[in-house]
C-alpha atoms as a PDB file:
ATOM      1  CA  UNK A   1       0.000   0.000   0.000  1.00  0.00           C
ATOM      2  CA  UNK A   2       1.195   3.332  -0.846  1.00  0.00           C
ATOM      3  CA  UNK A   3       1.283   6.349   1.562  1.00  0.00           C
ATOM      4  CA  UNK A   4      -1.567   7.695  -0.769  1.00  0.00           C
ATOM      5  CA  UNK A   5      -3.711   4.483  -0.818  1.00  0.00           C
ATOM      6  CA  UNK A   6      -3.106   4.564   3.222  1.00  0.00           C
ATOM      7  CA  UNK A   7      -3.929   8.342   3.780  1.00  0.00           C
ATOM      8  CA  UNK A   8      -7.416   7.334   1.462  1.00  0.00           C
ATOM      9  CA  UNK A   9      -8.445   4.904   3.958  1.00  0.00           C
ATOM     10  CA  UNK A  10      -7.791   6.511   6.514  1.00  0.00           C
ATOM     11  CA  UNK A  11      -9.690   9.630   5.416  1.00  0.00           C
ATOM     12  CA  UNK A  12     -12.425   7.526   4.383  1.00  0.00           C
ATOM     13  CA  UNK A  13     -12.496   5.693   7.742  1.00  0.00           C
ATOM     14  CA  UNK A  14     -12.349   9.100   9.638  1.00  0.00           C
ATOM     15  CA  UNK A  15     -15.297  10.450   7.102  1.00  0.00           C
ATOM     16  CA  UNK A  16     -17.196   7.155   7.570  1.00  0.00           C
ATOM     17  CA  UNK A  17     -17.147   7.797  11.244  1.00  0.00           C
ATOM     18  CA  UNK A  18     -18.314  11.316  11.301  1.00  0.00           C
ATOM     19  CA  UNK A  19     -21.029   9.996   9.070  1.00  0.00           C
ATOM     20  CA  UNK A  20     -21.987   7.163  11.758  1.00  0.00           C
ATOM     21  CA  UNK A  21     -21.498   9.695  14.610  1.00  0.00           C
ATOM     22  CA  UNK A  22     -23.882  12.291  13.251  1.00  0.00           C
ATOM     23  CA  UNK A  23     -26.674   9.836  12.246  1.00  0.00           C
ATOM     24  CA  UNK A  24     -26.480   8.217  15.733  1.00  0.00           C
ATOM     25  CA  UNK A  25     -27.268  11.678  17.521  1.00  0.00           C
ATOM     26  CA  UNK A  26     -30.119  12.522  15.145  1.00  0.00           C
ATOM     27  CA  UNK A  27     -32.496  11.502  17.738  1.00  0.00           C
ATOM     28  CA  UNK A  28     -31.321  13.633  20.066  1.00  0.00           C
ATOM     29  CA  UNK A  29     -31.156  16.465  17.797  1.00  0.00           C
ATOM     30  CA  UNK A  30     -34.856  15.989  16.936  1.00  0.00           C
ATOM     31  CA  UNK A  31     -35.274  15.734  20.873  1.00  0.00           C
ATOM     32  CA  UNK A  32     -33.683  18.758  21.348  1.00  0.00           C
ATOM     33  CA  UNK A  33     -36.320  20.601  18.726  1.00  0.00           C
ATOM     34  CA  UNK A  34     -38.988  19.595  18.704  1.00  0.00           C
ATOM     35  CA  UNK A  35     -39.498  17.357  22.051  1.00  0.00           C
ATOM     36  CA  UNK A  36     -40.660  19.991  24.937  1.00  0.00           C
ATOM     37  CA  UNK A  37     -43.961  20.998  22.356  1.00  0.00           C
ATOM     38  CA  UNK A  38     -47.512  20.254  24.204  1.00  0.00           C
ATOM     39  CA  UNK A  39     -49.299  17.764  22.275  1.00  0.00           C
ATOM     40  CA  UNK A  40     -51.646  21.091  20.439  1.00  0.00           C
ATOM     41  CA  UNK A  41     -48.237  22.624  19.669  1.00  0.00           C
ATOM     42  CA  UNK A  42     -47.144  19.737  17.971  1.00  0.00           C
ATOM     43  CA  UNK A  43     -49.749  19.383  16.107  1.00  0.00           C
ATOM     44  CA  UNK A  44     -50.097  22.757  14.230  1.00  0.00           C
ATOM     45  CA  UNK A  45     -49.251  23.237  10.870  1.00  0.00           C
ATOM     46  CA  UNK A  46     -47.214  26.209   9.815  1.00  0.00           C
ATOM     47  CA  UNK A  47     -49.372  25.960   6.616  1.00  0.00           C
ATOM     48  CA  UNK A  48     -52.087  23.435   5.351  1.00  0.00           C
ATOM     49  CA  UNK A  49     -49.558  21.795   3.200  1.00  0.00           C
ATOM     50  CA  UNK A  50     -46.519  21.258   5.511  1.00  0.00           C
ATOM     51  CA  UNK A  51     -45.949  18.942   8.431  1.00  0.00           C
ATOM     52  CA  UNK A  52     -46.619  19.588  12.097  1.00  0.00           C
ATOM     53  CA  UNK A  53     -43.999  18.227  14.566  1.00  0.00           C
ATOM     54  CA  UNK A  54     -46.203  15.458  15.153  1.00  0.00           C
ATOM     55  CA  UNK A  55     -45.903  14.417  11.582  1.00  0.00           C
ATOM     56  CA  UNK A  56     -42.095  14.918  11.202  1.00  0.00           C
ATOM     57  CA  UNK A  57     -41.821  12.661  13.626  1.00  0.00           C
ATOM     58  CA  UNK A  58     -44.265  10.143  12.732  1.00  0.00           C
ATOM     59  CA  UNK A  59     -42.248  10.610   9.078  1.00  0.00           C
ATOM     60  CA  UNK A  60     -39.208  10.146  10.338  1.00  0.00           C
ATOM     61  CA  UNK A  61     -40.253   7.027  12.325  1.00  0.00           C
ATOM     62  CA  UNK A  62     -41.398   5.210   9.086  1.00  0.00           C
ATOM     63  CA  UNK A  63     -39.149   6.426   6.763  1.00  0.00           C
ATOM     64  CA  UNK A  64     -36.169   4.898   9.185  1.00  0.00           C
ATOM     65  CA  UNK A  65     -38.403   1.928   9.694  1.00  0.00           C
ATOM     66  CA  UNK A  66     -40.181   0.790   6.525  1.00  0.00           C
ATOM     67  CA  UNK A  67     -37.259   3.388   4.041  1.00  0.00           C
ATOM     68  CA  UNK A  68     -34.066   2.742   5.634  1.00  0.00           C
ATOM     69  CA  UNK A  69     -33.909  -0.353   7.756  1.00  0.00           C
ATOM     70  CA  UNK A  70     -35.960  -2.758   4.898  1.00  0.00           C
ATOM     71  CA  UNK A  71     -32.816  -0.637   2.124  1.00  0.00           C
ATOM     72  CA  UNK A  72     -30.367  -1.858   4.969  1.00  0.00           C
ATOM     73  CA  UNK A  73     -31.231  -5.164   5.350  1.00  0.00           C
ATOM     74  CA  UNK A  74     -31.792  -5.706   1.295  1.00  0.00           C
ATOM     75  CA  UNK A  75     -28.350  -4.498   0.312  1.00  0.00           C
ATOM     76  CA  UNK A  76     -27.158  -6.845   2.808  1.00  0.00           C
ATOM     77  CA  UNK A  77     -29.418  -9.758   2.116  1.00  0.00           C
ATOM     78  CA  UNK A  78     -29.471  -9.633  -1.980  1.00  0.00           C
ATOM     79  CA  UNK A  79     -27.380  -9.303  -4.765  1.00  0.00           C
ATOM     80  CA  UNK A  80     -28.468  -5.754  -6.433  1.00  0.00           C
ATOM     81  CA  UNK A  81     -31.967  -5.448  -5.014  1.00  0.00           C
ATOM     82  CA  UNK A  82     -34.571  -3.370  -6.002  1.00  0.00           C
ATOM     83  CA  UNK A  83     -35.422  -0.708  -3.284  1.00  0.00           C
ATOM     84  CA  UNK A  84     -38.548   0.564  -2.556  1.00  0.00           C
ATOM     85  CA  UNK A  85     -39.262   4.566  -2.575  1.00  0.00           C
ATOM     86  CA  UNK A  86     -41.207   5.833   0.458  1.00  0.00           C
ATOM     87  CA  UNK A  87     -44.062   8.578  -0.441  1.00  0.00           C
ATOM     88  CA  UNK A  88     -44.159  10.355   3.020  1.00  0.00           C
ATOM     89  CA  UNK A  89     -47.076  12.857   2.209  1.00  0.00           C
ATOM     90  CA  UNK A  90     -49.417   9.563   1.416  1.00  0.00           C
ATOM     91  CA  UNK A  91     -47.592   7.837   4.395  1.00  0.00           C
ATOM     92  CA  UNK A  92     -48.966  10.889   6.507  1.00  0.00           C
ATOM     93  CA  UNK A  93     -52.590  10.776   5.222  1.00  0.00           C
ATOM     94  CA  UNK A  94     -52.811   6.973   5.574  1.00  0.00           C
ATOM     95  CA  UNK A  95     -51.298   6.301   8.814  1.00  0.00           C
ATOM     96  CA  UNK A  96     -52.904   9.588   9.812  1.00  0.00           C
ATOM     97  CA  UNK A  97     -50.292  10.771  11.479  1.00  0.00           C
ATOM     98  CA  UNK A  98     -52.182  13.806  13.107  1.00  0.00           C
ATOM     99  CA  UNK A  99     -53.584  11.378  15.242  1.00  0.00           C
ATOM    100  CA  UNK A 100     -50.893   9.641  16.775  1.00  0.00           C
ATOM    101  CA  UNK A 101     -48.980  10.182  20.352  1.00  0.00           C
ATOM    102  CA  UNK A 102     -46.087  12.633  19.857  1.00  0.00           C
ATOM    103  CA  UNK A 103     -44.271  11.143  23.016  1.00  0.00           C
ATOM    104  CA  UNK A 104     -44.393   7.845  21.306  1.00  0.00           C
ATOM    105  CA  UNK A 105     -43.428   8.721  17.585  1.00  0.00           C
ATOM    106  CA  UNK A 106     -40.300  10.265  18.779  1.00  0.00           C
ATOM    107  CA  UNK A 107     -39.158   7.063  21.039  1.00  0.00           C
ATOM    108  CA  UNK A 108     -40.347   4.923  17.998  1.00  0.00           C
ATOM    109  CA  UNK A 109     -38.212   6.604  16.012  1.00  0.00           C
ATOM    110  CA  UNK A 110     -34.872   6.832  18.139  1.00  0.00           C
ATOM    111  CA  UNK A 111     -35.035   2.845  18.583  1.00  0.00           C
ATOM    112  CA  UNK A 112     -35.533   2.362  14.861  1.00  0.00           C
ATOM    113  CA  UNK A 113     -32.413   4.576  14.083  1.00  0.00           C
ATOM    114  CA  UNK A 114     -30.743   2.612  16.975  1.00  0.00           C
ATOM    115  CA  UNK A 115     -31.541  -0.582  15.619  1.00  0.00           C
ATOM    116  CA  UNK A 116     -30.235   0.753  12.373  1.00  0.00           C
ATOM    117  CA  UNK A 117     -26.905   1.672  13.602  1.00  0.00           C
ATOM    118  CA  UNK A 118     -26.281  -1.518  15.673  1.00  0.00           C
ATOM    119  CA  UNK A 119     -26.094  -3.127  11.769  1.00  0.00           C
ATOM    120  CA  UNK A 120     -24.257   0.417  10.252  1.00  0.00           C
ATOM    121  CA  UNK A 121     -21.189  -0.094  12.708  1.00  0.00           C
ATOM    122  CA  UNK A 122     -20.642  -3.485  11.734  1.00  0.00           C
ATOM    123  CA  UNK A 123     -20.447  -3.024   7.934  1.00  0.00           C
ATOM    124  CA  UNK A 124     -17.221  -3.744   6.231  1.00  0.00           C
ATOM    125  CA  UNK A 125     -15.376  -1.303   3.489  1.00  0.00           C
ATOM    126  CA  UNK A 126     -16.427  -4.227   1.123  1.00  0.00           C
ATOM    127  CA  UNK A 127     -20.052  -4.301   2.616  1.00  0.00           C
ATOM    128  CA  UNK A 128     -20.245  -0.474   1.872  1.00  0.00           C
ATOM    129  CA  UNK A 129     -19.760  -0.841  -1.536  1.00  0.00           C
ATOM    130  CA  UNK A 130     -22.923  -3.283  -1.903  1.00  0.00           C
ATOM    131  CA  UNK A 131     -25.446  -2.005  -4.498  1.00  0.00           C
ATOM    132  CA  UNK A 132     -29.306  -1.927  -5.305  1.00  0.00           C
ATOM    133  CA  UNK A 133     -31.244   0.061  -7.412  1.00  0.00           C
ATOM    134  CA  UNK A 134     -33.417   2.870  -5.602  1.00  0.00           C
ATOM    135  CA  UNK A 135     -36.827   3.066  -6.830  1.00  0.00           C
ATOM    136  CA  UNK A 136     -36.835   7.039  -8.487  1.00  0.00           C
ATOM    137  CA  UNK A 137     -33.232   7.412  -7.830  1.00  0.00           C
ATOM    138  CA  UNK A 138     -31.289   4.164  -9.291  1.00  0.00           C
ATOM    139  CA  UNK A 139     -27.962   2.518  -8.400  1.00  0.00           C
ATOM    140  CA  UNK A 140     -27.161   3.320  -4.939  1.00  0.00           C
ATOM    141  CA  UNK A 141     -23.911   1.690  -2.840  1.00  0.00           C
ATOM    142  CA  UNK A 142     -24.970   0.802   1.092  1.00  0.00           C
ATOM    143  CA  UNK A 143     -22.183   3.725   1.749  1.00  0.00           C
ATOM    144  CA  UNK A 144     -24.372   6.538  -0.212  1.00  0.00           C
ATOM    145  CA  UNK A 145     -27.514   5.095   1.305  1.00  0.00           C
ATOM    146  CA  UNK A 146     -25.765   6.097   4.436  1.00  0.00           C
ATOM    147  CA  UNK A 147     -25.163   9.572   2.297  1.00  0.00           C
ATOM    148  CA  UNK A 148     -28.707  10.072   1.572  1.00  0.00           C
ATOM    149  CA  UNK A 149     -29.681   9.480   5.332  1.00  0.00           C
ATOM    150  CA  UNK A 150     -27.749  12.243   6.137  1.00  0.00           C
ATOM    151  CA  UNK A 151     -29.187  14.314   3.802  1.00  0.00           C
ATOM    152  CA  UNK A 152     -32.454  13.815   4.758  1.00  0.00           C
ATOM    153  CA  UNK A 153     -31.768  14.206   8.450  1.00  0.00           C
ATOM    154  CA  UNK A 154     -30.117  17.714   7.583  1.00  0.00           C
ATOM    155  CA  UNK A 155     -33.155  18.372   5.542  1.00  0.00           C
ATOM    156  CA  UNK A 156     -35.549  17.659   8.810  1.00  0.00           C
ATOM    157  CA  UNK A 157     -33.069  19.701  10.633  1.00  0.00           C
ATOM    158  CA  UNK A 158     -33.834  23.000   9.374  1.00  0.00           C
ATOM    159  CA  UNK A 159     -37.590  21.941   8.722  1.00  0.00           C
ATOM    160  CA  UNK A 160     -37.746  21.344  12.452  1.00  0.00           C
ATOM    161  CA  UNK A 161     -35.747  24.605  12.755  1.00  0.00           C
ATOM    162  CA  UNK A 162     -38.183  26.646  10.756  1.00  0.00           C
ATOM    163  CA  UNK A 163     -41.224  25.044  12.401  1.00  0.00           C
ATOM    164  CA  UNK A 164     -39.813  26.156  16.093  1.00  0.00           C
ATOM    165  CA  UNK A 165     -39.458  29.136  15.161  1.00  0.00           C
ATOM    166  CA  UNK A 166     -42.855  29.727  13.838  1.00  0.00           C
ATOM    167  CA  UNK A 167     -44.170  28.089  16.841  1.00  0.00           C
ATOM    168  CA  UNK A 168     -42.387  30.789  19.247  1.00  0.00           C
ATOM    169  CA  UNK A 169     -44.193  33.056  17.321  1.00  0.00           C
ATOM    170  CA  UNK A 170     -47.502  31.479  17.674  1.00  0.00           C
ATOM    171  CA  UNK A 171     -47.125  31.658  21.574  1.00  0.00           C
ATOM    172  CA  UNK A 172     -46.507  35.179  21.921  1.00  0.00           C
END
């Protein structure tokens, strides 16, 4: 191995272990804002055709159940699956969402990310590199799957951002 190859690995080691890092702490981060809402709070819509808290939870809770784990487990399990897309907005209307326990989506969620990364921080380089084809997307390695988690956690980041802010406004 040359000192490039080695400095390549271990950059991509180090990256893959920010990556693992920050998708472990997502439930905290969604803890942290959007947990402390009342169970009216968390239900109100900044606008009729974007989520409460409630449903960003609820969202997040299926997406990382039937989305990621059921990706996870098919890269793993197949040789270039087919993944299945996830349409959250009929997701929300089905499972009607607005309905649910807040208290509960939220733990839901944090032990279906958990479960996830008990299997994450076992995969191998060579693991990583496993492929499938994502339904509206196409090819897609288990490492940019990872990626694409990340994405969409930032994504619910500054949704949940926005939405706390417009909820401070609605209390005063």
């Amino acid at each position: 191995m040359t000192a490039n190859e080695f400095e390549c690995n271990v950059m991509a080691e180090a990256e893959l272990q920010n990556l693992i890092a920050f998708l472990a702490e997502t439930p905290t981060v969604v803890r942290q804002l959007i947990g402390e809402l009342s169970a009216d709070e968390a239900r109100q819509r900044p606008a009729a055709n974007e989520f409460s808290a409630l449903e960003q939870a609820c969202h997040l809770r299926d997406i990382e159940r039937d989305g990621y784990a059921v990706r996870l487990h098919r890269l793993l399990g197949a040789d270039e699956p087919v993944l299945p897309d996830i349409d959250g907005a009929h997701l929300a209307r089905e499972r009607d969402y607005q309905s649910q326990d807040f208290a509960a989506a939220l733990e839901a969620f944090a032990q279906a990310r958990s479960e996830n990364m008990t299997l994450i921080k076992t995969l191998s380089p060579d693991q990583l590199q496993l492929g499938g084809t994502l339904e509206s997307v196409g090819r897609v390695t288990l490492a940019q799957l990872l990626e694409m988690m990340r994405a969409h956690d930032e994504e619910h980041y500054a949704e949940l951002r926005t939405l706390g802010a417009w909820l401070s406004t609605q209390r005063n």
